[in-house]
N, C-alpha and C. Protein backbone atom coordinates (compact mmCIF):
# COMPACT_ATOMS: atom_id res chain seq x y z
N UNK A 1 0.85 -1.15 0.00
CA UNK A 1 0.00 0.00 0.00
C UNK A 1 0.91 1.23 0.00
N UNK A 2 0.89 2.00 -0.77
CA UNK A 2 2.04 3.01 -1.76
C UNK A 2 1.79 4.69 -0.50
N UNK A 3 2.18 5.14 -0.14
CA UNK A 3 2.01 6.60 0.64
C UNK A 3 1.48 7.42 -0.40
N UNK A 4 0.08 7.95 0.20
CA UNK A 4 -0.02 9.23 -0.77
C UNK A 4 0.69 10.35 -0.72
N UNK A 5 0.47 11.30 -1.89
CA UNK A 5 1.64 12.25 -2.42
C UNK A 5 1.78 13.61 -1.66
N UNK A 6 0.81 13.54 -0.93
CA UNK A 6 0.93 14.82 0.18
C UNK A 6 1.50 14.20 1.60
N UNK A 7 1.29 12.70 1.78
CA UNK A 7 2.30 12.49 2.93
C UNK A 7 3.79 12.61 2.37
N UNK A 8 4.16 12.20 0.90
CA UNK A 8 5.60 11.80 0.53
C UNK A 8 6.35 13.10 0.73
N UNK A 9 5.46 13.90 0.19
CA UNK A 9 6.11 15.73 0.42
C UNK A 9 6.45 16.15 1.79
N UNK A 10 5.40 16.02 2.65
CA UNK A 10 5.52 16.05 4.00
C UNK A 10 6.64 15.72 5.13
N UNK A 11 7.03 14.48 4.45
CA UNK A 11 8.23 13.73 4.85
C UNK A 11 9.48 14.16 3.98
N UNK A 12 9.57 14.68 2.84
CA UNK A 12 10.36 14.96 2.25
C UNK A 12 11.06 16.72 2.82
N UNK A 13 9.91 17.37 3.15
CA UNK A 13 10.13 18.79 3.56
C UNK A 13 10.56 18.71 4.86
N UNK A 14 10.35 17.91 5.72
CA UNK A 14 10.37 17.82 7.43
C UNK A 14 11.95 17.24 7.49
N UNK A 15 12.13 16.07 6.70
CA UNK A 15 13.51 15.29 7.22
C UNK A 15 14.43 15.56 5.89
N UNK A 16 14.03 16.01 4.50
CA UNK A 16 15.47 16.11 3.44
C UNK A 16 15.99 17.70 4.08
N UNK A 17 17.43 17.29 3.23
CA UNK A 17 18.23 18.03 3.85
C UNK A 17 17.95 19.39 2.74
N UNK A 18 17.75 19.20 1.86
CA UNK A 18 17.28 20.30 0.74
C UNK A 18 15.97 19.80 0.12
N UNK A 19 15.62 20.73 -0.91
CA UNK A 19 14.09 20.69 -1.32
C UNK A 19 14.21 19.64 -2.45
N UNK A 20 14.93 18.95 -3.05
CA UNK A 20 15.10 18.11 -3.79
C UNK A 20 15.62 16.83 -3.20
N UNK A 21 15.05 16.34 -1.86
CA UNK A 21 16.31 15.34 -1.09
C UNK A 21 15.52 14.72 -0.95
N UNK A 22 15.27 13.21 -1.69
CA UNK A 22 14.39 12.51 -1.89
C UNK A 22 14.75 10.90 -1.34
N UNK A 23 16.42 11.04 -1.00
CA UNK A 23 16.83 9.68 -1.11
C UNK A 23 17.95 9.85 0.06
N UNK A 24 17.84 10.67 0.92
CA UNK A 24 19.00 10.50 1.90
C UNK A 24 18.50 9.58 3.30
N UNK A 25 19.53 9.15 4.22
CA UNK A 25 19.15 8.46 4.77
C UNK A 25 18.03 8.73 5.68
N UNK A 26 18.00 10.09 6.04
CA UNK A 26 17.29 10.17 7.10
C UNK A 26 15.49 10.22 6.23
N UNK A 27 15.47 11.13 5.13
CA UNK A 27 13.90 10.70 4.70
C UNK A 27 14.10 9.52 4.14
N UNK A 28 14.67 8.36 3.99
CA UNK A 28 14.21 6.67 3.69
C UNK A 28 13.71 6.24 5.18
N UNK A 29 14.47 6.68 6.01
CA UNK A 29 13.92 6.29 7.57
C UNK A 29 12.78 6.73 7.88
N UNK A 30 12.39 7.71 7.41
CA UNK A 30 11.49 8.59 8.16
C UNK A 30 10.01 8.12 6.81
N UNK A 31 10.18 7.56 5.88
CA UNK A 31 9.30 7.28 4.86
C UNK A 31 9.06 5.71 4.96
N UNK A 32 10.06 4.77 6.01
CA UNK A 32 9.51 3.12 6.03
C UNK A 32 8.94 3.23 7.66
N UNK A 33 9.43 4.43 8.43
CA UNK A 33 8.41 4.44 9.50
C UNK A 33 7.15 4.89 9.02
N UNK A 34 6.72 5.43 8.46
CA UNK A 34 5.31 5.90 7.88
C UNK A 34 4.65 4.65 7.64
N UNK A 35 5.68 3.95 6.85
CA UNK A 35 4.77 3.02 6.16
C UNK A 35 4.78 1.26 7.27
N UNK A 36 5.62 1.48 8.28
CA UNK A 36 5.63 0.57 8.84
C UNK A 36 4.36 0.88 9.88
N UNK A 37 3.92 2.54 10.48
CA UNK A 37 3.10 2.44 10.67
C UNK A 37 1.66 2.33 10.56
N UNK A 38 1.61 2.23 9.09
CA UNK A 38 0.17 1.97 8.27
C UNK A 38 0.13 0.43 8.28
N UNK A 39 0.97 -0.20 8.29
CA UNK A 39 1.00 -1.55 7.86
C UNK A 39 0.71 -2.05 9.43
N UNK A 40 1.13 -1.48 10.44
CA UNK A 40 1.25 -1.81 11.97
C UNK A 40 -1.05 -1.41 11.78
N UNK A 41 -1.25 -0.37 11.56
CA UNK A 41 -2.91 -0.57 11.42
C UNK A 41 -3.50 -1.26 10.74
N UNK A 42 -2.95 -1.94 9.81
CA UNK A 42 -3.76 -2.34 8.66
C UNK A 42 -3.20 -4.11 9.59
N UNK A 43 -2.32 -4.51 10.28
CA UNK A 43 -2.30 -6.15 10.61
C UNK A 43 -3.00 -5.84 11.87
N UNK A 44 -3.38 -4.47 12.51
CA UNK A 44 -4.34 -4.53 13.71
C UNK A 44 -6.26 -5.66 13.66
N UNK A 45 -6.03 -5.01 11.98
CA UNK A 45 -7.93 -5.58 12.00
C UNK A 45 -7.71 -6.96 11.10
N UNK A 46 -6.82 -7.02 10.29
CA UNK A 46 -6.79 -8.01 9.55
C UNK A 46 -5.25 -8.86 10.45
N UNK A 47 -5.69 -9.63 11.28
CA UNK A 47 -4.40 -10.72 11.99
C UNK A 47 -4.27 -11.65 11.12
N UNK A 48 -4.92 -12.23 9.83
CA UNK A 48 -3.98 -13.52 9.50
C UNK A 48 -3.60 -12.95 8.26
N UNK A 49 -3.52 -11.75 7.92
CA UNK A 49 -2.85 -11.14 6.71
C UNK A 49 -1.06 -11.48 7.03
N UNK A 50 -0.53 -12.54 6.67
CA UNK A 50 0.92 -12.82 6.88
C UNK A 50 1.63 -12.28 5.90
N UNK A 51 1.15 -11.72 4.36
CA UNK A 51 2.15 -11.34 3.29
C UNK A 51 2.14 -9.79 3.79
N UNK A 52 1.26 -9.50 4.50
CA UNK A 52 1.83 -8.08 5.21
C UNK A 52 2.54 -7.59 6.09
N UNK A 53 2.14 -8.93 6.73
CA UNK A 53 3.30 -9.21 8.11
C UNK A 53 5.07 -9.24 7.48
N UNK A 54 5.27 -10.03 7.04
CA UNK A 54 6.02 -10.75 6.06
C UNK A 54 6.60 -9.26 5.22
N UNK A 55 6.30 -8.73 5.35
CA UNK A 55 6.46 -7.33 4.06
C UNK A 55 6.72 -6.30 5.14
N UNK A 56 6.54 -6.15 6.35
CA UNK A 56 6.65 -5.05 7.63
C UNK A 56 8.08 -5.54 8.19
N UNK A 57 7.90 -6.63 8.51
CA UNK A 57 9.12 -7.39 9.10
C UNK A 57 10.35 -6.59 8.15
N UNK A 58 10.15 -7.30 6.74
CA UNK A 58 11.37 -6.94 6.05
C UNK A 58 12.06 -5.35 6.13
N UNK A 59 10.27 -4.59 5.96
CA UNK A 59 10.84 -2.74 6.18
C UNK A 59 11.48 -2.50 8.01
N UNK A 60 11.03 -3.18 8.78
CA UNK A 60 11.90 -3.04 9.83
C UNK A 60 13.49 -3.26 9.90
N UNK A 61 13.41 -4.48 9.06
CA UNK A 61 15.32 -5.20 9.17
C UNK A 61 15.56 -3.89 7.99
N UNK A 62 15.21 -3.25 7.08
CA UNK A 62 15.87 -2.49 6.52
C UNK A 62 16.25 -1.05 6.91
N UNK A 63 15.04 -0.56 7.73
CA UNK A 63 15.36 0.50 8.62
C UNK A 63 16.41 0.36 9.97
N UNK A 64 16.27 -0.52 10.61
CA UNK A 64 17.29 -0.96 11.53
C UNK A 64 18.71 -0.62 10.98
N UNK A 65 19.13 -1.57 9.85
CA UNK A 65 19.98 -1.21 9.34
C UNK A 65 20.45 0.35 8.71
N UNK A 66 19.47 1.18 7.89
CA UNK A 66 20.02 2.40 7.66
C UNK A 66 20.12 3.32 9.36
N UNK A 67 19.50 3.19 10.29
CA UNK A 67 19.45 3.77 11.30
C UNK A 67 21.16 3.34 11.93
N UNK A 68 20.90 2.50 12.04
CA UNK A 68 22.72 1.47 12.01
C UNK A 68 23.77 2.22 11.29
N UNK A 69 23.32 2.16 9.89
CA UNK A 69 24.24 3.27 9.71
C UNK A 69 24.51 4.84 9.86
N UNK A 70 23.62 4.87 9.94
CA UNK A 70 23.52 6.55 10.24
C UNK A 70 23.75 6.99 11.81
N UNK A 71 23.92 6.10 12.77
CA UNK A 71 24.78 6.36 13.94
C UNK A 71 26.15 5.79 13.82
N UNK A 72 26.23 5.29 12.85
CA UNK A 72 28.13 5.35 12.54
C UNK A 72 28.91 6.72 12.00
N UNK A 73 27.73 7.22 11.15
CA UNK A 73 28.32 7.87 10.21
C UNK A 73 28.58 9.57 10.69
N UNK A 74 26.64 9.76 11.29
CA UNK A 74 26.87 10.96 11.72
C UNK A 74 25.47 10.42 13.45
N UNK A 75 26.48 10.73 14.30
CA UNK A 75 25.76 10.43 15.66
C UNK A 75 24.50 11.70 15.71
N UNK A 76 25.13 12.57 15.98
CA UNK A 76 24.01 14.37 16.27
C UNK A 76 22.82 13.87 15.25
N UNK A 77 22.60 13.76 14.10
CA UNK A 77 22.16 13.36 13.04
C UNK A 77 20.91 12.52 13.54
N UNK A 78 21.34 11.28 14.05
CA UNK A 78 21.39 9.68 14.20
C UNK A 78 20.05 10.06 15.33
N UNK A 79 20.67 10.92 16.73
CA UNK A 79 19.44 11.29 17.44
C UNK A 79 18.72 11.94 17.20
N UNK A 80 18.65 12.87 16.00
CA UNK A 80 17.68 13.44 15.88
C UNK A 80 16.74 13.52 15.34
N UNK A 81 16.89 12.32 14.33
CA UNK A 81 15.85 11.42 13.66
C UNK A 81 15.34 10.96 14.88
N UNK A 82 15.90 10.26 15.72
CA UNK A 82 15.39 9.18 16.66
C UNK A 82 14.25 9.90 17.07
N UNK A 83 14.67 11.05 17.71
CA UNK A 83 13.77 11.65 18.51
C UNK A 83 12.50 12.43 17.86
N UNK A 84 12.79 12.91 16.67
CA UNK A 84 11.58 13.23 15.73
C UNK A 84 10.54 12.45 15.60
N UNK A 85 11.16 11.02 15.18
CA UNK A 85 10.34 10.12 15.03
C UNK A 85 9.88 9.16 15.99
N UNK A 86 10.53 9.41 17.68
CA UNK A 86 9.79 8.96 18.14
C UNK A 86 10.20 7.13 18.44
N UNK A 87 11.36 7.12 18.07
CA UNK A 87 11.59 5.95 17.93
C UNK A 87 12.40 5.45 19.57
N UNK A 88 12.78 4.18 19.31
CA UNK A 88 13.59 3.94 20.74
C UNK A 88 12.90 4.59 21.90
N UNK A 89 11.96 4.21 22.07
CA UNK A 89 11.24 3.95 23.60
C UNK A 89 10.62 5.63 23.93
């Protein structure tokens, strides 16, 4: 289920680093939490939907990982996604 085009902007204006920043790490993070949390509502009403399950799982191990990297690379950065988004507890 694809993000509509006024959330993609939304996320693009809040976390890219310029007005054309479509692909840096922090809006890919900040665009598979979106969608990990639609998918987190959508396995709330439908529980034996597993190819969605199955499809959330994967955007988690992939965010994990860019978040992974992005506290190697740049820490200040790293928390301040965290904390935007709310993540880590």
């Amino acid at each position: 289920m694809p993000l509509a085009q006024q959330a993609k902007k939304e996320i693009f204006e809040s976390h890219g680093t310029h007005e054309s920043d479509v692909g840096s790490t922090p809006v890919q993070v900040a665009m598979m939490t979106r969608r990990i949390a639609d998918l987190t509502e959508h396995l709330k009403t439908h529980k034996h939907d597993f190819a969605s399950r199955r499809g959330m799982f994967k955007l988690v191990s992939r965010r994990r990982a860019l978040l992974r990297y992005l506290r190697g690379r740049n820490p200040q950065q790293y928390r301040e996604l965290v904390n935007s988004l709310g993540l880590r507890g």
